[in-house]
C-alpha atoms as a PDB file:
ATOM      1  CA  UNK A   1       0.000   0.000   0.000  1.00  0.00           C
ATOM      2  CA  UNK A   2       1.220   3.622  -0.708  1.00  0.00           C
ATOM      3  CA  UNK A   3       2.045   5.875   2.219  1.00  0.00           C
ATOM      4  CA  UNK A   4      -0.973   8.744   0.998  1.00  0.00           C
ATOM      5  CA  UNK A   5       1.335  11.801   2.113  1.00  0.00           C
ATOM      6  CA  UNK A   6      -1.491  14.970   2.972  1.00  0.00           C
ATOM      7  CA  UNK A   7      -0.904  17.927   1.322  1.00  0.00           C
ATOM      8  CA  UNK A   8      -3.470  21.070   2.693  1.00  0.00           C
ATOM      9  CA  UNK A   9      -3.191  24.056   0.643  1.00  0.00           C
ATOM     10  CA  UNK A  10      -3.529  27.051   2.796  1.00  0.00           C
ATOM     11  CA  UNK A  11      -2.957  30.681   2.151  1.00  0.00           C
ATOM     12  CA  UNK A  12      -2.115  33.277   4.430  1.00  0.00           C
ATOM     13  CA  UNK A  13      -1.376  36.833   4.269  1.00  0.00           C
ATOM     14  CA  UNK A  14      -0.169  38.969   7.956  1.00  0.00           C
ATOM     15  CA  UNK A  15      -0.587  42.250   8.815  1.00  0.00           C
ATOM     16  CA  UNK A  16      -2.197  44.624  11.102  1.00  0.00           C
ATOM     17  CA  UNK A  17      -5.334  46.003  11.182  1.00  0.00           C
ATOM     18  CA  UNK A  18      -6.392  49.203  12.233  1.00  0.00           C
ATOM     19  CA  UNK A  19     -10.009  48.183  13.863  1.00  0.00           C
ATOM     20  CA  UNK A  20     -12.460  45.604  14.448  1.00  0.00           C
ATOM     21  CA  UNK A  21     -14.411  46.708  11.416  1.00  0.00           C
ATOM     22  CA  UNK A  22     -12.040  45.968   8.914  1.00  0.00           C
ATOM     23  CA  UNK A  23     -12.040  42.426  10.303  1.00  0.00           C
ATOM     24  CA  UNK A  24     -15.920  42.029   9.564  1.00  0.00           C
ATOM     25  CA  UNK A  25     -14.979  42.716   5.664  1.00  0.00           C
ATOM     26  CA  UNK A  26     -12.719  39.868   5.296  1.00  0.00           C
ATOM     27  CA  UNK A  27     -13.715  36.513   5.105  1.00  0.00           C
ATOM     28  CA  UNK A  28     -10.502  34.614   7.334  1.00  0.00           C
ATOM     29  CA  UNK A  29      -9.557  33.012   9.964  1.00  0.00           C
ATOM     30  CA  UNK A  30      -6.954  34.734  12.349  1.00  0.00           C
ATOM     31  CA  UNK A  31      -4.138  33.442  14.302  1.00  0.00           C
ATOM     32  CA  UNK A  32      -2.370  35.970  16.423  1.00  0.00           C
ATOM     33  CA  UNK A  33       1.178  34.766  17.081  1.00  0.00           C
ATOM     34  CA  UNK A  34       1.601  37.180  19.840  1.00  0.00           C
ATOM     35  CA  UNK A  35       4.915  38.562  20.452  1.00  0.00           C
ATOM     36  CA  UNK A  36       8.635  36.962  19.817  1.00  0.00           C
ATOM     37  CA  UNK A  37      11.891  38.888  21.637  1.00  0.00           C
ATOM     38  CA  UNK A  38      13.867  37.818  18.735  1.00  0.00           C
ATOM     39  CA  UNK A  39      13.503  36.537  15.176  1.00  0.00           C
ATOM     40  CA  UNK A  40      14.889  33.585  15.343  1.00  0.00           C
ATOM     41  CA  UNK A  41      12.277  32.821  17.521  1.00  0.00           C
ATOM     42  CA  UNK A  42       9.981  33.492  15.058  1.00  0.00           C
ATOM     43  CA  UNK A  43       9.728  31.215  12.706  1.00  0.00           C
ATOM     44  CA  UNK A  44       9.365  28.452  14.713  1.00  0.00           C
ATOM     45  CA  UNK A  45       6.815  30.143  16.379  1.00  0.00           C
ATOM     46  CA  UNK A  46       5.064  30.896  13.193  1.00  0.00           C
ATOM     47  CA  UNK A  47       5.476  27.025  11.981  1.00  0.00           C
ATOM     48  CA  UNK A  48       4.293  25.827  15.102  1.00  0.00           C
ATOM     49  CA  UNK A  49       1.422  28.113  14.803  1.00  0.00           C
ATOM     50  CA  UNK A  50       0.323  27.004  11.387  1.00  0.00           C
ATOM     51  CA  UNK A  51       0.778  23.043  12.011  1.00  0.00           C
ATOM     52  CA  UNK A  52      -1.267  23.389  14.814  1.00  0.00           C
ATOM     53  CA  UNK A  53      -4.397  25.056  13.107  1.00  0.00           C
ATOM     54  CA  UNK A  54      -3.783  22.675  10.417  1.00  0.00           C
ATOM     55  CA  UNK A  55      -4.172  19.985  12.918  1.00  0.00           C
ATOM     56  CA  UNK A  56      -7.403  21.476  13.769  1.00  0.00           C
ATOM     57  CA  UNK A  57      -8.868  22.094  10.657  1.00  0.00           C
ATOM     58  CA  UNK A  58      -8.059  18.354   9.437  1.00  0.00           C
ATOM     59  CA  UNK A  59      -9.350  16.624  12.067  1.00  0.00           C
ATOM     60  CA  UNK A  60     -12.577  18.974  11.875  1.00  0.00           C
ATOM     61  CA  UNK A  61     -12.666  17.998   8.294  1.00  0.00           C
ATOM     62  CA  UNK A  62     -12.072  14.066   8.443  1.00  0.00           C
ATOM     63  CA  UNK A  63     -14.660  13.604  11.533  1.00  0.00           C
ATOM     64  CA  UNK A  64     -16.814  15.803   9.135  1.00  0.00           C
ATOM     65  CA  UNK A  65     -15.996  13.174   5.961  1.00  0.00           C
ATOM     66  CA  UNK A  66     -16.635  10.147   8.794  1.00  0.00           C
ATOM     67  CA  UNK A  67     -19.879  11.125  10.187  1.00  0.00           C
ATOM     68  CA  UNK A  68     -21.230  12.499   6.827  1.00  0.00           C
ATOM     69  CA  UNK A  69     -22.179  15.851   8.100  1.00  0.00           C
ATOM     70  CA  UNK A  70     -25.205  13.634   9.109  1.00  0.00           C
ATOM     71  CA  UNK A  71     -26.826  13.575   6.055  1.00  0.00           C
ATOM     72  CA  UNK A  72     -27.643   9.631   5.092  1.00  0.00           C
ATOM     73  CA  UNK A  73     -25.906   8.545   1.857  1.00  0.00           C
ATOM     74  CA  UNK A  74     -28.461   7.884  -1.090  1.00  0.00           C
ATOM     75  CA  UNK A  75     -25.527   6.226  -3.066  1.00  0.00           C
ATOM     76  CA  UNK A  76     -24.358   2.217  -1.753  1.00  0.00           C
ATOM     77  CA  UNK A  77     -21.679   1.474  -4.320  1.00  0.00           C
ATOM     78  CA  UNK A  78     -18.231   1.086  -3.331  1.00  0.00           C
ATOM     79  CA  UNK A  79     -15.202   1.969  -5.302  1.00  0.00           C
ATOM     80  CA  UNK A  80     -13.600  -1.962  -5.019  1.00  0.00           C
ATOM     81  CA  UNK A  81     -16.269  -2.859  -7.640  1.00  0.00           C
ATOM     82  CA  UNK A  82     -15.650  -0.599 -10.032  1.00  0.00           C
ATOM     83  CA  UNK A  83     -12.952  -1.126 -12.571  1.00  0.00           C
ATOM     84  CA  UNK A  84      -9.998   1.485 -12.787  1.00  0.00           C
ATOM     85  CA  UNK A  85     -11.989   3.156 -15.331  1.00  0.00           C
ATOM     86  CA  UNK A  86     -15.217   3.031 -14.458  1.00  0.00           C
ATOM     87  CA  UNK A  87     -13.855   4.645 -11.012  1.00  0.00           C
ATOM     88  CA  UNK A  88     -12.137   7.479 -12.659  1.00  0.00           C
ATOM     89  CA  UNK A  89     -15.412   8.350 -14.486  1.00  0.00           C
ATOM     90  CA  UNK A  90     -17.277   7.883 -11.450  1.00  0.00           C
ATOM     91  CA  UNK A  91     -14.653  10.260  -9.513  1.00  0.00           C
ATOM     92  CA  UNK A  92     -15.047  12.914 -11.681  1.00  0.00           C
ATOM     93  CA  UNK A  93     -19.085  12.369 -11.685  1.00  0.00           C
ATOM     94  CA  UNK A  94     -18.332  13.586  -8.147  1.00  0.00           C
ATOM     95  CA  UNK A  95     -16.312  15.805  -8.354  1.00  0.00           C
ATOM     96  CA  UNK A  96     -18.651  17.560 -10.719  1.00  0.00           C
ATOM     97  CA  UNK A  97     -21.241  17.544  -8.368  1.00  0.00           C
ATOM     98  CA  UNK A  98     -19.085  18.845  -5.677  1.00  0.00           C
ATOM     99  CA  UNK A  99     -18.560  21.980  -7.869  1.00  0.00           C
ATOM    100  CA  UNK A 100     -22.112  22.172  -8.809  1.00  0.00           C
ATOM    101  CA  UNK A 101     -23.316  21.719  -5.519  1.00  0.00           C
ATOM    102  CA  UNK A 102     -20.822  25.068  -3.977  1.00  0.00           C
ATOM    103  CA  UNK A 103     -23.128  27.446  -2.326  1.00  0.00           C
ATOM    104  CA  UNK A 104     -26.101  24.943  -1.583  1.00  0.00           C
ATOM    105  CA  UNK A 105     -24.899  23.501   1.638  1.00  0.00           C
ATOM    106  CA  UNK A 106     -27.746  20.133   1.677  1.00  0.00           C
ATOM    107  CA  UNK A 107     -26.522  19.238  -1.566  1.00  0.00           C
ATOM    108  CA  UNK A 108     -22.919  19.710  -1.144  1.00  0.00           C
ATOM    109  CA  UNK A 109     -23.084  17.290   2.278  1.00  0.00           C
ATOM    110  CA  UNK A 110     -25.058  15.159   0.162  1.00  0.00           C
ATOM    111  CA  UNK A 111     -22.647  14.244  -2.499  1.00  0.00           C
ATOM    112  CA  UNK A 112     -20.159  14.441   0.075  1.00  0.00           C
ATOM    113  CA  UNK A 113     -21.818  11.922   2.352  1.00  0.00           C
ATOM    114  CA  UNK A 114     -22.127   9.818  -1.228  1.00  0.00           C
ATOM    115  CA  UNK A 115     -18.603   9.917  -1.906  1.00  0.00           C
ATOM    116  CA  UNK A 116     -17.560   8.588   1.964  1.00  0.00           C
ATOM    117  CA  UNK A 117     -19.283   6.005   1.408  1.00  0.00           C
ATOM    118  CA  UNK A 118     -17.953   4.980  -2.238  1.00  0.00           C
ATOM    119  CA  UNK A 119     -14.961   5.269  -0.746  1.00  0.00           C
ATOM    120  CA  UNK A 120     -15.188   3.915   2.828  1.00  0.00           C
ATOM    121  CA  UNK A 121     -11.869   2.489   3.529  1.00  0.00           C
ATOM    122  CA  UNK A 122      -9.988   2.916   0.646  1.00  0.00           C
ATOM    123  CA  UNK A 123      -6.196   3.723   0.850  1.00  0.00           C
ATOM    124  CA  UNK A 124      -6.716   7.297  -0.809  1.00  0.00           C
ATOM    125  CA  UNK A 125      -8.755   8.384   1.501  1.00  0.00           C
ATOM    126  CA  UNK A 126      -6.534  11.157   2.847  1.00  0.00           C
ATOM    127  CA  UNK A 127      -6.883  12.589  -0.974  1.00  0.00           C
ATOM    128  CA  UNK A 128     -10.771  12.328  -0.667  1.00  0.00           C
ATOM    129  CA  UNK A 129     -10.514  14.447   1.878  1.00  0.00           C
ATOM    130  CA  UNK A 130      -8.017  16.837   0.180  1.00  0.00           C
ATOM    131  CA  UNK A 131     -10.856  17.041  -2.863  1.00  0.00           C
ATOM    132  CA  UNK A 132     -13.538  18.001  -0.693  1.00  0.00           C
ATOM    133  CA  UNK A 133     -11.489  20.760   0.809  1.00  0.00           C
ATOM    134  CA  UNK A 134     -10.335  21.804  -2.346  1.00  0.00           C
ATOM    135  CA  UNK A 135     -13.767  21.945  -3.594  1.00  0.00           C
ATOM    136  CA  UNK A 136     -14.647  24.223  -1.305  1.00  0.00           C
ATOM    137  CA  UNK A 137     -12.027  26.710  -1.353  1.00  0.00           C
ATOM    138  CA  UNK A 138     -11.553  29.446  -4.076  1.00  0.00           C
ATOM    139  CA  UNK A 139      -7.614  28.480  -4.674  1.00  0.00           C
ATOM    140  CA  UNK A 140      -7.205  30.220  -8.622  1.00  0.00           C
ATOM    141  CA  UNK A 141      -7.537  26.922 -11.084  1.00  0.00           C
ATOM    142  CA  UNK A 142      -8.302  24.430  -8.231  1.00  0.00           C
ATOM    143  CA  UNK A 143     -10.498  22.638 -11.332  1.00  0.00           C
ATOM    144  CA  UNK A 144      -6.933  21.282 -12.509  1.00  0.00           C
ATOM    145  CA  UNK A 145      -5.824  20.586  -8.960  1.00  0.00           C
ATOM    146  CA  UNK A 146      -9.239  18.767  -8.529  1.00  0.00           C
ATOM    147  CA  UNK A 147      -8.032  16.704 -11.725  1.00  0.00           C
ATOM    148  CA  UNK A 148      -4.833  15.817 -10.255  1.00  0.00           C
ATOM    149  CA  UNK A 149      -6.415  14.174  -7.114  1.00  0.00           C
ATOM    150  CA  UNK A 150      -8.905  12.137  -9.350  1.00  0.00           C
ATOM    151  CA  UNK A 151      -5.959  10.592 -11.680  1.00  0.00           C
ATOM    152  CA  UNK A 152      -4.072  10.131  -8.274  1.00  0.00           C
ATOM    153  CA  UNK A 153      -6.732   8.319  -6.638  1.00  0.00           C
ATOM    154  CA  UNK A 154      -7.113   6.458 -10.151  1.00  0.00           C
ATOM    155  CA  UNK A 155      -3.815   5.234 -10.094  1.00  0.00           C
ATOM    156  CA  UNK A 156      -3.815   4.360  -7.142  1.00  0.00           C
ATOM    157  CA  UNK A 157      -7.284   1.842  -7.229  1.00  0.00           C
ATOM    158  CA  UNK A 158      -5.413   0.682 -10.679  1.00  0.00           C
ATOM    159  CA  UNK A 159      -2.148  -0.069  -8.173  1.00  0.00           C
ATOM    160  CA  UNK A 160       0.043   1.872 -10.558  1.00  0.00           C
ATOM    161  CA  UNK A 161       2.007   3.598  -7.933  1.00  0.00           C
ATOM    162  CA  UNK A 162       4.401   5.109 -10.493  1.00  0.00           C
ATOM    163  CA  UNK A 163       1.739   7.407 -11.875  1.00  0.00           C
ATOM    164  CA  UNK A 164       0.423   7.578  -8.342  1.00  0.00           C
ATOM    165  CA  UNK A 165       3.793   9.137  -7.727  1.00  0.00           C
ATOM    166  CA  UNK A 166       3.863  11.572 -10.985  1.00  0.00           C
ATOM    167  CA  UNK A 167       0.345  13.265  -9.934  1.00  0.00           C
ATOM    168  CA  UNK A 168       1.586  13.249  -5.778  1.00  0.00           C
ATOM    169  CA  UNK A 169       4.716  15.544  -7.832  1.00  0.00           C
ATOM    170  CA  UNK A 170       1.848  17.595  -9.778  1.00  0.00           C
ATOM    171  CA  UNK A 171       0.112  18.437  -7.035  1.00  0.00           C
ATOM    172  CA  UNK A 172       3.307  19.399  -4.922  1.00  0.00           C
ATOM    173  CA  UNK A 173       4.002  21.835  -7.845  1.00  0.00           C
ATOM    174  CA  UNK A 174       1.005  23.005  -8.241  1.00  0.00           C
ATOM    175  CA  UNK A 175       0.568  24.183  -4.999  1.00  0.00           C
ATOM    176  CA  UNK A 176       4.246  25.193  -4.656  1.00  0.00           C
ATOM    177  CA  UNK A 177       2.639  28.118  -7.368  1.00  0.00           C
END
């Protein structure tokens, strides 16, 4: 089995703000570091900062993914029936629906819930959960990032770890960008 490596894009910006109003325009999540006596201090305290909301926000996400945002799946099938192809069309069936369902909250948990269960203990479920996110986030061309995870998973279910590998690299670069 492959050793699914998580990759969580996340972008960040700092600086200060000059009032409490100016927060209620943005749409973010804040992390205040607090203050370091010295810089090499801080960028530990800046990594340390990040991992741990990371942390949070997975876990969040994955119980999320395992309890199906309690919405009951209407879909049964599960991905070790399908063939390698037949998988990556039904991938991309989702992930099309993901995208379709963005700003309707039932209907995104729906297909979500759907696509836990098609995938319900599958070795690539760390990249499920990395599609979902991505789905939902409004990263500049995450369509072709979205891609990337689908061939991934593909690979994998077809146990060609080589182009497994080769899309792993894509999506390192692409979110290197």
């Amino acid at each position: 089995m492959i050793d699914s490596a998580k990759i969580y894009p996340i972008s960040s910006t700092q600086g200060a703000l000059n009032s409490l109003d100016e927060l209620r325009d943005i749409e973010v999540d804040i992390i205040n570091g607090g203050k370091v006596s010295c810089m090499s201090g801080a960028l530990p305290n800046l990594m340390n900062l990040t991992s741990s909301y990371m942390i949070n926000y997975i876990t969040q996400l994955e119980g999320e993914l395992k309890t199906n945002g309690g919405i009951k799946p209407t879909f049964t099938d599960h991905y070790s029936t399908y063939s390698k192809e037949q998988f990556r069309k039904k991938m991309y069936e989702f992930m099309g629906a993901l995208m379709d369902a963005l700003g309707d909250n039932k209907r995104f948990n729906q297909v979500k819930s759907n696509l836990v269960v098609f995938t319900k203990k599958s070795p690539f479920l760390p990249d499920v959960v990395n599609l979902v996110g991505v789905a939902q986030t409004k990263i500049p061309d995450k369509f072709n990032l979205m891609n990337f995870y689908v061939e991934k998973m593909a690979a994998i279910h077809g146990e060609d770890f080589e182009k497994a590998g080769e899309f792993s690299k894509k999506i390192e670069e692409f979110l290197r960008k």
